[in-house]
N, C-alpha and C. Protein backbone atom coordinates (compact mmCIF):
# COMPACT_ATOMS: atom_id res chain seq x y z
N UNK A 1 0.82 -1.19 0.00
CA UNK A 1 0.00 0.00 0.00
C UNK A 1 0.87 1.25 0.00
N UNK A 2 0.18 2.27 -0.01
CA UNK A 2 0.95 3.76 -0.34
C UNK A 2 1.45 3.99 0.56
N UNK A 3 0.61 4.03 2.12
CA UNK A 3 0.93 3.84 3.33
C UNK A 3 2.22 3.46 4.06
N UNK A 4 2.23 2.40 3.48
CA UNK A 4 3.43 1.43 3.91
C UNK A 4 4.74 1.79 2.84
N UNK A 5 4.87 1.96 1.90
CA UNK A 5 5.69 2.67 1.30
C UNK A 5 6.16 4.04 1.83
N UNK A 6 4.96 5.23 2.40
CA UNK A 6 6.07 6.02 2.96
C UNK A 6 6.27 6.19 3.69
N UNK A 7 6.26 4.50 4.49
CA UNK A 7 7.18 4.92 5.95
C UNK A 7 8.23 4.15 5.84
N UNK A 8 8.34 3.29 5.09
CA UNK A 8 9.33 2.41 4.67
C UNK A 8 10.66 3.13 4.52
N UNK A 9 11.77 3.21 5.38
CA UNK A 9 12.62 3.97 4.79
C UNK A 9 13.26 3.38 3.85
N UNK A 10 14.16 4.35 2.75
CA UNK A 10 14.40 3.99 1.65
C UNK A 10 15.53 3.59 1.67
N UNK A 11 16.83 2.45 0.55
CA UNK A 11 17.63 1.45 0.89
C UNK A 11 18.34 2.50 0.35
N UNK A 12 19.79 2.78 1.19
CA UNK A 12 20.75 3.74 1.02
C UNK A 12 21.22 3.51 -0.63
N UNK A 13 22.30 4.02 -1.26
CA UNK A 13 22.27 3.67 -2.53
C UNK A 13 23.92 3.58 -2.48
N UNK A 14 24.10 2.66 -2.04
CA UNK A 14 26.08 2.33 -1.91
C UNK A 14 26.26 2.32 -2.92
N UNK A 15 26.61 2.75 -4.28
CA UNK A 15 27.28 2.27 -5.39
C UNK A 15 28.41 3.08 -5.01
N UNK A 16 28.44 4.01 -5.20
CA UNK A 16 29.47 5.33 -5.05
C UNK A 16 30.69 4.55 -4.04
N UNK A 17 30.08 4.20 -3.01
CA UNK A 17 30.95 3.51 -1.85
C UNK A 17 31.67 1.83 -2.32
N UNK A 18 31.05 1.66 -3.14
CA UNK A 18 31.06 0.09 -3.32
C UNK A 18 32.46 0.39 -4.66
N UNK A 19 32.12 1.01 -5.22
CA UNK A 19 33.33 1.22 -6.51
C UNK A 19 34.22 2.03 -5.54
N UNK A 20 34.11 2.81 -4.47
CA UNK A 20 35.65 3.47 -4.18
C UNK A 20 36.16 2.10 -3.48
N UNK A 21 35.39 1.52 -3.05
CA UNK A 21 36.35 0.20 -1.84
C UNK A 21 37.02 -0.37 -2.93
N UNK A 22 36.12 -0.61 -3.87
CA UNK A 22 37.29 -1.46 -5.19
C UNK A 22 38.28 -1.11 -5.52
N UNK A 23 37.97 0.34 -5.54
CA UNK A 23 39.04 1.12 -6.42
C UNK A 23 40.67 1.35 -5.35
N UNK A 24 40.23 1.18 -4.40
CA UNK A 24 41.03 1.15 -3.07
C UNK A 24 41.74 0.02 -2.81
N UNK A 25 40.96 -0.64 -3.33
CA UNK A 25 41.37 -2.41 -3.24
C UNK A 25 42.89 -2.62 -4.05
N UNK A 26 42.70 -1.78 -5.08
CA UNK A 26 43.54 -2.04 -6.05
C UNK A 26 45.58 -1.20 -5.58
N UNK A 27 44.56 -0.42 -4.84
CA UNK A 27 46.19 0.45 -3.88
C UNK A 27 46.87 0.06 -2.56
N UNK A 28 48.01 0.56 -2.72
CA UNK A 28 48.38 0.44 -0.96
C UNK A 28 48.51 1.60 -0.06
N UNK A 29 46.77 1.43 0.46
CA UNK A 29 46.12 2.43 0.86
C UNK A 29 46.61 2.36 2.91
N UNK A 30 47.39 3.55 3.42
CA UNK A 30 47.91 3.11 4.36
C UNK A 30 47.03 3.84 5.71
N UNK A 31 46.48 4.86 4.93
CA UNK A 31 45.48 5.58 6.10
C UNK A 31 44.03 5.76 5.24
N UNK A 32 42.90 5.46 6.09
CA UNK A 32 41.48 5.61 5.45
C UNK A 32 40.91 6.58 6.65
N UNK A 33 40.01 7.53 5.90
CA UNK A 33 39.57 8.56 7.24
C UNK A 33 38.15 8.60 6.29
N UNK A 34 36.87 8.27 6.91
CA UNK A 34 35.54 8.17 6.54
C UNK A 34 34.77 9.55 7.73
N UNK A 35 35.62 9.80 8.33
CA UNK A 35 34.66 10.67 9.57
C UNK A 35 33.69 11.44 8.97
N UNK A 36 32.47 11.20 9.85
CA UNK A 36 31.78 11.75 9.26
C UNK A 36 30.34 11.57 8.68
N UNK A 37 30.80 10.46 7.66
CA UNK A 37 30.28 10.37 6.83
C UNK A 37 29.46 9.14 7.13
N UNK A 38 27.86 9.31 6.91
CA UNK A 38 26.79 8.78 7.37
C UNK A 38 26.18 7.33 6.89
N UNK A 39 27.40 6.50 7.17
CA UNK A 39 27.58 5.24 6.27
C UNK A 39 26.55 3.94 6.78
N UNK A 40 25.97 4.29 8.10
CA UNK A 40 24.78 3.74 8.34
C UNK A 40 25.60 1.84 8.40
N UNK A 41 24.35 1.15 8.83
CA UNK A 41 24.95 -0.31 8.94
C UNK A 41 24.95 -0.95 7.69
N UNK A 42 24.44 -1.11 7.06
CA UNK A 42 24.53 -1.35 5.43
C UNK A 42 26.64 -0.83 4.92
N UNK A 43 26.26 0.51 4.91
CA UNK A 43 27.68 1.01 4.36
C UNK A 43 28.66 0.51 5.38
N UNK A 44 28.59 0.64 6.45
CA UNK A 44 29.93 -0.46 7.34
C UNK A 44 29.96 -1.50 7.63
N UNK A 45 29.15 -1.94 6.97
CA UNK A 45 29.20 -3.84 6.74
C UNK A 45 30.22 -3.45 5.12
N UNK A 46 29.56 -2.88 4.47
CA UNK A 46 30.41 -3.27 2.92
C UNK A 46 31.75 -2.70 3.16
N UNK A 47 32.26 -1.27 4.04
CA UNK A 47 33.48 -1.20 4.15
C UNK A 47 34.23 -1.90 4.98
N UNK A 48 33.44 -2.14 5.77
CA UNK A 48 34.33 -3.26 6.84
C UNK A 48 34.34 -4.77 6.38
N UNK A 49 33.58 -4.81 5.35
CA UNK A 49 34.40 -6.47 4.50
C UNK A 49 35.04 -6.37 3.73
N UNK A 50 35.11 -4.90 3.28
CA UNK A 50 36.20 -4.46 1.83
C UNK A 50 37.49 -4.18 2.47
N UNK A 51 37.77 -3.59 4.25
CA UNK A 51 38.73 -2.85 4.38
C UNK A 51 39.76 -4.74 4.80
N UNK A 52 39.51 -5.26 4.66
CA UNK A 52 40.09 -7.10 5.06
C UNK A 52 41.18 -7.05 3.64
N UNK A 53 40.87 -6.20 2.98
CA UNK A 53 41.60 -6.50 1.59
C UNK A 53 42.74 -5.56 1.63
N UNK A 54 43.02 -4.43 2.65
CA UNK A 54 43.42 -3.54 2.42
C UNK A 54 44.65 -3.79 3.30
N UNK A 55 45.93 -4.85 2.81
CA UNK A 55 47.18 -5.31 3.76
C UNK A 55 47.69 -4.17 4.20
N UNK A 56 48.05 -2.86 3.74
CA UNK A 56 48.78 -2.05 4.40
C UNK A 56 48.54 -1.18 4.86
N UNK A 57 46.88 -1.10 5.43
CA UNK A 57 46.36 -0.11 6.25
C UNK A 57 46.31 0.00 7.52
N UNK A 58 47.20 1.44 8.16
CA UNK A 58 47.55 1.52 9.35
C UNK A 58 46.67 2.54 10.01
N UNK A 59 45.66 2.66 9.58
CA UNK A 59 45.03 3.56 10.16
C UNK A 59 43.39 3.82 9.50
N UNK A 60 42.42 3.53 10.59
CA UNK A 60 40.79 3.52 9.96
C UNK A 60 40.24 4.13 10.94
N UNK A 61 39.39 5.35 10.03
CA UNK A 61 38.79 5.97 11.03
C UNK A 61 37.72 6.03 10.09
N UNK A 62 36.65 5.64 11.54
CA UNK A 62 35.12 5.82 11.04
C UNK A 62 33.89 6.34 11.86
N UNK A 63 35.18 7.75 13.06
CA UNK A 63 33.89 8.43 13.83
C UNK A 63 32.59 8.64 13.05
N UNK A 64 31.67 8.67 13.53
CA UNK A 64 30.40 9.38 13.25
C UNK A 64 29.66 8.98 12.19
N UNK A 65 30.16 7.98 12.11
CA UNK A 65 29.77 7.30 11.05
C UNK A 65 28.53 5.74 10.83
N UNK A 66 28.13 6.09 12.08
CA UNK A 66 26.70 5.41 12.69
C UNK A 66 26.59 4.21 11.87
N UNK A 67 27.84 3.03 12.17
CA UNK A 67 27.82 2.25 11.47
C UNK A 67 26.86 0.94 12.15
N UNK A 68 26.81 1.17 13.53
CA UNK A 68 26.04 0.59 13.98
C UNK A 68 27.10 -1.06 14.30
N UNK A 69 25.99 -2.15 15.02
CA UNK A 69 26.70 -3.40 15.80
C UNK A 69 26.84 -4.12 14.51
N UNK A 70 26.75 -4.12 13.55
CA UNK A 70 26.29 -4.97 12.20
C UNK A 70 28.09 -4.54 11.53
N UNK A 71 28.12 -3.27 11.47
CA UNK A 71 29.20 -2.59 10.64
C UNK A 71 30.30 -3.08 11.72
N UNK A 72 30.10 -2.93 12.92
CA UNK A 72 31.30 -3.46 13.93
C UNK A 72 32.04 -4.40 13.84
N UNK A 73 31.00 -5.33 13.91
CA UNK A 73 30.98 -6.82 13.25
C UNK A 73 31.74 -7.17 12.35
N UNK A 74 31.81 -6.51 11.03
CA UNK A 74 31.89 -6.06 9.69
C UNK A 74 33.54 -5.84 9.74
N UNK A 75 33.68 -5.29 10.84
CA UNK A 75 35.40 -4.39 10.58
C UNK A 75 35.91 -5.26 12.01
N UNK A 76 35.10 -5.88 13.14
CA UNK A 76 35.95 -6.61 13.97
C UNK A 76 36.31 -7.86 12.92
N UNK A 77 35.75 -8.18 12.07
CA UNK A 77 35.88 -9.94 11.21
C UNK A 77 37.21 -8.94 10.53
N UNK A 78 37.86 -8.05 9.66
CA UNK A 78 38.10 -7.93 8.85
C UNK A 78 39.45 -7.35 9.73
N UNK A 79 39.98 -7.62 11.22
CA UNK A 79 40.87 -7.16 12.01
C UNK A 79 42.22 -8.37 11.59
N UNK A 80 41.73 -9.42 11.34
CA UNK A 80 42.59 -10.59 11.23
C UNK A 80 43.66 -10.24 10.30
N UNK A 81 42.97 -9.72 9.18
CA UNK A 81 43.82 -9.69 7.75
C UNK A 81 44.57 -8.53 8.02
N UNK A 82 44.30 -7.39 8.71
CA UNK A 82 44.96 -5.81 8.92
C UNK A 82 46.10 -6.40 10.26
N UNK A 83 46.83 -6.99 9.51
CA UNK A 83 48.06 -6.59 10.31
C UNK A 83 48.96 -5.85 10.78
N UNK A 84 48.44 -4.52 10.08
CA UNK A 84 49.79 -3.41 10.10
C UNK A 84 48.53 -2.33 10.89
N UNK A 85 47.52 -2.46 11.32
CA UNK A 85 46.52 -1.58 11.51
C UNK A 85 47.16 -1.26 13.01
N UNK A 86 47.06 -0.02 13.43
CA UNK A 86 47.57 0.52 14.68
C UNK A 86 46.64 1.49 14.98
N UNK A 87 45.45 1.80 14.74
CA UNK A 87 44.80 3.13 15.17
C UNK A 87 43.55 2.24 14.47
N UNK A 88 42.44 2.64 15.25
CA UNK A 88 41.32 2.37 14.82
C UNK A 88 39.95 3.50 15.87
N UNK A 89 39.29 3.91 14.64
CA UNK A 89 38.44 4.91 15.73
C UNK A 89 36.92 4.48 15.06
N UNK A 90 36.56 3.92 16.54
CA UNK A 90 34.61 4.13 15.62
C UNK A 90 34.06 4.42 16.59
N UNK A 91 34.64 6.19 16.92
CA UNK A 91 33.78 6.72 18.17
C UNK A 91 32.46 7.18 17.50
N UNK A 92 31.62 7.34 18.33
CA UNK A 92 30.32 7.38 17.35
C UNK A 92 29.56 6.96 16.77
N UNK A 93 29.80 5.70 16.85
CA UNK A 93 29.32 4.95 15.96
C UNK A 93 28.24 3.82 16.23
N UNK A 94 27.76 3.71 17.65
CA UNK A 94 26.82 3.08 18.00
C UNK A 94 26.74 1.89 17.82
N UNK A 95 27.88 1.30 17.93
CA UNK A 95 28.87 0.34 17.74
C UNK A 95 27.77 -0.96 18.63
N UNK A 96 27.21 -0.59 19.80
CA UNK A 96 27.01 -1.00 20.98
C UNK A 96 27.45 -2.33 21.64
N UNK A 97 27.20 -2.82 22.36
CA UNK A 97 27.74 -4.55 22.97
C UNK A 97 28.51 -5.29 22.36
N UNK A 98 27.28 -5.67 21.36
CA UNK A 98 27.86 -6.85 20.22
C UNK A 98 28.87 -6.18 19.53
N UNK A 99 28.76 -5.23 18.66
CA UNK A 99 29.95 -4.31 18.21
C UNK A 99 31.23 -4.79 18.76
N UNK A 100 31.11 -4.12 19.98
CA UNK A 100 32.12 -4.09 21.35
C UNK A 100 32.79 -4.89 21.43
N UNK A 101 32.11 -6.19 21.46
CA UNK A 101 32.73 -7.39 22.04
C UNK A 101 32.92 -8.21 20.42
N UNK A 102 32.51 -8.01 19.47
CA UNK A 102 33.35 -8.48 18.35
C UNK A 102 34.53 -7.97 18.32
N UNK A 103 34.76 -6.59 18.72
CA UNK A 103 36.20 -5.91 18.11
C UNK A 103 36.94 -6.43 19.57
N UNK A 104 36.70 -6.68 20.92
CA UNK A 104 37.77 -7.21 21.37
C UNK A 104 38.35 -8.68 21.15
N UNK A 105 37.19 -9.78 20.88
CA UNK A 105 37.16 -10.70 20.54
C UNK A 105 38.79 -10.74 19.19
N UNK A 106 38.30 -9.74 18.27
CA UNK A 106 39.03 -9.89 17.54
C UNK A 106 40.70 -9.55 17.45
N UNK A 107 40.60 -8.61 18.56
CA UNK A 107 42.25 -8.22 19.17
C UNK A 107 42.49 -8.78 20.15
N UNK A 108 42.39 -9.86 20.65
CA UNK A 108 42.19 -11.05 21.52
C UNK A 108 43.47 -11.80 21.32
N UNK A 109 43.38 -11.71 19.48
CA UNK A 109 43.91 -13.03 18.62
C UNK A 109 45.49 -12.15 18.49
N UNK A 110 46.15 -11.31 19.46
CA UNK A 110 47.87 -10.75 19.26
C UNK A 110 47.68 -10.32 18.27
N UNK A 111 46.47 -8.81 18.10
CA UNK A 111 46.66 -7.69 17.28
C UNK A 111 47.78 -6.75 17.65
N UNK A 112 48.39 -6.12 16.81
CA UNK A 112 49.60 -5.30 16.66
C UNK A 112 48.72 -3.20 17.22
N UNK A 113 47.69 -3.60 17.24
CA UNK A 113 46.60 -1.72 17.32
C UNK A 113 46.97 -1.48 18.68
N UNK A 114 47.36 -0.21 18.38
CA UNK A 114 48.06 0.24 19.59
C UNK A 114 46.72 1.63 19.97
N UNK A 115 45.75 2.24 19.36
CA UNK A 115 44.92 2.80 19.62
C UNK A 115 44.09 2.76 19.04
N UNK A 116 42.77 2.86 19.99
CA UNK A 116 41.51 2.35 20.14
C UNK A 116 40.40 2.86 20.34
N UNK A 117 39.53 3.96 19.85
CA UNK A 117 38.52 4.56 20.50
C UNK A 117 36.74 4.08 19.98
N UNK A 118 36.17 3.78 20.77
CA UNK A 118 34.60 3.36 20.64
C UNK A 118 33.71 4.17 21.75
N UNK A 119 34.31 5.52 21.91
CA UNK A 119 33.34 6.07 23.14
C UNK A 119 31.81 6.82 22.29
């Protein structure tokens, strides 16, 4: 119904995001800074399974970027492969519990990240 359509919110439109991760994919990209930018859980699920590809990134920041426990998830799974990663920020990000406890879970495993912010 019409109704239900406009409350339905509408599905973000990642392309834009989905071709830069590729295009990123292809470099040796050593600092990523997203602050900001309103990437919602959808968009930090796709960068946080794209940033797993990215061996020589020492640095991800994704304040404010309301990626939510899904996107956490997303970038705690993708901690394994970032070996050189030393800074990681997803203040803001509403990360909450599960978030939380994926990303320690995942520096658990003798991560090299020497700073850490999720306030």
């Amino acid at each position: 119904s019409k109704a239900a359509a406009a409350t339905t919110p509408a599905m973000p439109d990642l392309t834009g995001l989905e071709e830069l991760t590729h295009a990123l994919a292809r470099l040796r990209v050593e600092h990523l800074d997203f602050t900001g930018n309103l990437l919602g859980s959808q968009g930090g699920v796709l960068l946080g399974s794209a940033t797993g590809t990215f061996a020589e990134l020492r640095s991800l920041r994704l304040a404010f970027c309301d990626i939510g426990p899904h996107g956490a998830v997303a970038v705690a799974s993708s901690l394994n492969s970032l070996k050189q990663l030393v800074f990681l920020d997803l203040s803001h990000c509403s990360v909450m519990d599960r978030g939380a406890m994926a990303v320690a879970e995942a520096l658990e495993k003798a991560h090299p990240l020497e700073s850490l912010s999720l306030f």
